[in-house]
C-alpha atoms as a PDB file:
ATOM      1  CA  UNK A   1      81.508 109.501 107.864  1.00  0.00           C
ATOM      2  CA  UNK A   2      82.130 108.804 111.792  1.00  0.00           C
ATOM      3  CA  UNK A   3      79.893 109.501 114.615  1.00  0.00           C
ATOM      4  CA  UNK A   4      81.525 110.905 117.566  1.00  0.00           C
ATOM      5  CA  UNK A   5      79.692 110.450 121.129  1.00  0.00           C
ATOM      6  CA  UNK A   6      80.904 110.521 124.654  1.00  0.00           C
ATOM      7  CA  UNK A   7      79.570 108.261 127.728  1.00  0.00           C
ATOM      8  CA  UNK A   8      78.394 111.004 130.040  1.00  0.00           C
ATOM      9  CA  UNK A   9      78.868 107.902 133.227  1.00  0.00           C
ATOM     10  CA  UNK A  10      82.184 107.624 131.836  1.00  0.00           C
ATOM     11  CA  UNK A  11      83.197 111.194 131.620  1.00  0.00           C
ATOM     12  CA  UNK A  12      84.925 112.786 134.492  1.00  0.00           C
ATOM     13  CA  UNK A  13      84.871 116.162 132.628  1.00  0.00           C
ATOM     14  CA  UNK A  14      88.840 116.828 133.320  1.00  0.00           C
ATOM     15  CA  UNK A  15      88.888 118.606 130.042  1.00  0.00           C
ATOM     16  CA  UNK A  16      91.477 117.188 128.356  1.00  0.00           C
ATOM     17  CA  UNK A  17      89.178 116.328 125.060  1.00  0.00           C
ATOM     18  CA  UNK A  18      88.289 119.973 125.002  1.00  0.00           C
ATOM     19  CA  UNK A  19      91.512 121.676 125.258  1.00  0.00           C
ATOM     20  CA  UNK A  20      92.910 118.720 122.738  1.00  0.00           C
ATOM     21  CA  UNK A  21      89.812 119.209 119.675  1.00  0.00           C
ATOM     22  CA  UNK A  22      87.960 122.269 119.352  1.00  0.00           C
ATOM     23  CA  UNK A  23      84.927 119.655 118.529  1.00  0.00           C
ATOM     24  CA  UNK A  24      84.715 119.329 121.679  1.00  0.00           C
ATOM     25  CA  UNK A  25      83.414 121.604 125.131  1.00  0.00           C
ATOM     26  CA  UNK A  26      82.398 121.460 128.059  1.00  0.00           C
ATOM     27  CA  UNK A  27      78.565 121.348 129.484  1.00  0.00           C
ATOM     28  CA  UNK A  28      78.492 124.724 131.833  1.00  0.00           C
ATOM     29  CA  UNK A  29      76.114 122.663 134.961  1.00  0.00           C
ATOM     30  CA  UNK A  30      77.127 122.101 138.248  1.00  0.00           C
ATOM     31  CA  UNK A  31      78.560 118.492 137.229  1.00  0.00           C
ATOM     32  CA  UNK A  32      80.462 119.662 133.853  1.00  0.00           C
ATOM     33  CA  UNK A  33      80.895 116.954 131.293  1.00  0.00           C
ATOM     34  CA  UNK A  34      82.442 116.797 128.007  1.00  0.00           C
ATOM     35  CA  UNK A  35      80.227 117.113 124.708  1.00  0.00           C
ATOM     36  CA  UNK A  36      80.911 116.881 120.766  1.00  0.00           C
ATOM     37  CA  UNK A  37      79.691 120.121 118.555  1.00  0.00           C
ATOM     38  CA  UNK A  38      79.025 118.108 116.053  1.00  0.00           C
ATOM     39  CA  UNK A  39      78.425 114.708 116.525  1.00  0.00           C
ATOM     40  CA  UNK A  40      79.142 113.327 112.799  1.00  0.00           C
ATOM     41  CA  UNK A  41      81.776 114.347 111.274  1.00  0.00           C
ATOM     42  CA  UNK A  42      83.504 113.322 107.455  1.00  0.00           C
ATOM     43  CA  UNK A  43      87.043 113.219 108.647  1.00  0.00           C
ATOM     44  CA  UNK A  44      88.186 112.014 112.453  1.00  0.00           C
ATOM     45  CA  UNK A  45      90.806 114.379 112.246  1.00  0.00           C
ATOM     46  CA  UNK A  46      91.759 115.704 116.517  1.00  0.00           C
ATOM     47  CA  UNK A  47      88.793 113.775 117.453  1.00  0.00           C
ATOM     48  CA  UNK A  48      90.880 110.398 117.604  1.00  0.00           C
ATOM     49  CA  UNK A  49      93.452 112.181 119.487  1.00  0.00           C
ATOM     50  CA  UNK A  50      90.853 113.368 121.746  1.00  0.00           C
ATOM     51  CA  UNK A  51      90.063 109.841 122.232  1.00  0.00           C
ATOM     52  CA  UNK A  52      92.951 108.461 122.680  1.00  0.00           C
ATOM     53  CA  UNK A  53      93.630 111.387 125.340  1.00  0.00           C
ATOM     54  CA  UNK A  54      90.767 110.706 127.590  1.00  0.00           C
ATOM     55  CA  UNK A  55      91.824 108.921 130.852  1.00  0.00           C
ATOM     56  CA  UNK A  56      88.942 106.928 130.773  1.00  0.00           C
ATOM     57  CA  UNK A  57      87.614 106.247 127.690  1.00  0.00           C
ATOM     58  CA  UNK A  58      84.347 108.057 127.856  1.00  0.00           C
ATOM     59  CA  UNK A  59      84.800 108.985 124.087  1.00  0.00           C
ATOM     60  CA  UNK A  60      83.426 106.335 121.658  1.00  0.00           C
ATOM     61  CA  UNK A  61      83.860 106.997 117.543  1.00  0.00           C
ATOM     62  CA  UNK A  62      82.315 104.619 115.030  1.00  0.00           C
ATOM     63  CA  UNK A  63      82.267 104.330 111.237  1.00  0.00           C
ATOM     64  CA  UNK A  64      79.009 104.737 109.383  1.00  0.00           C
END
């Protein structure tokens, strides 16, 4: 089991999470930010990649 979170200070919202895991989208405010569906998941699967995408690290997973 991993929990997947993002650091909304971190997060520039480019996207790039999104359009790389469909766990991921974007908030719909003024200041858009990236967001996971669902925050634990069994498998990392596209959500490493995803994290390993983001220019600046704003993604965080950890093992439970």
């Amino acid at each position: 089991m991993f929990k997947i979170s993002v650091d909304k200070q971190l997060c520039i919202g480019c996207g790039a999470c999104a359009a790389q895991c469909d766990n991921f989208e974007m908030t719909t405010d003024d200041n858009p930010k990236a967001k996971a569906k669902e925050s634990e998941v069994e498998e990392v699967g596209c959500n490493q990649e995803a994290a390993d995408i983001c220019p600046v690290q704003a993604i965080v997973i950890k093992k439970l």
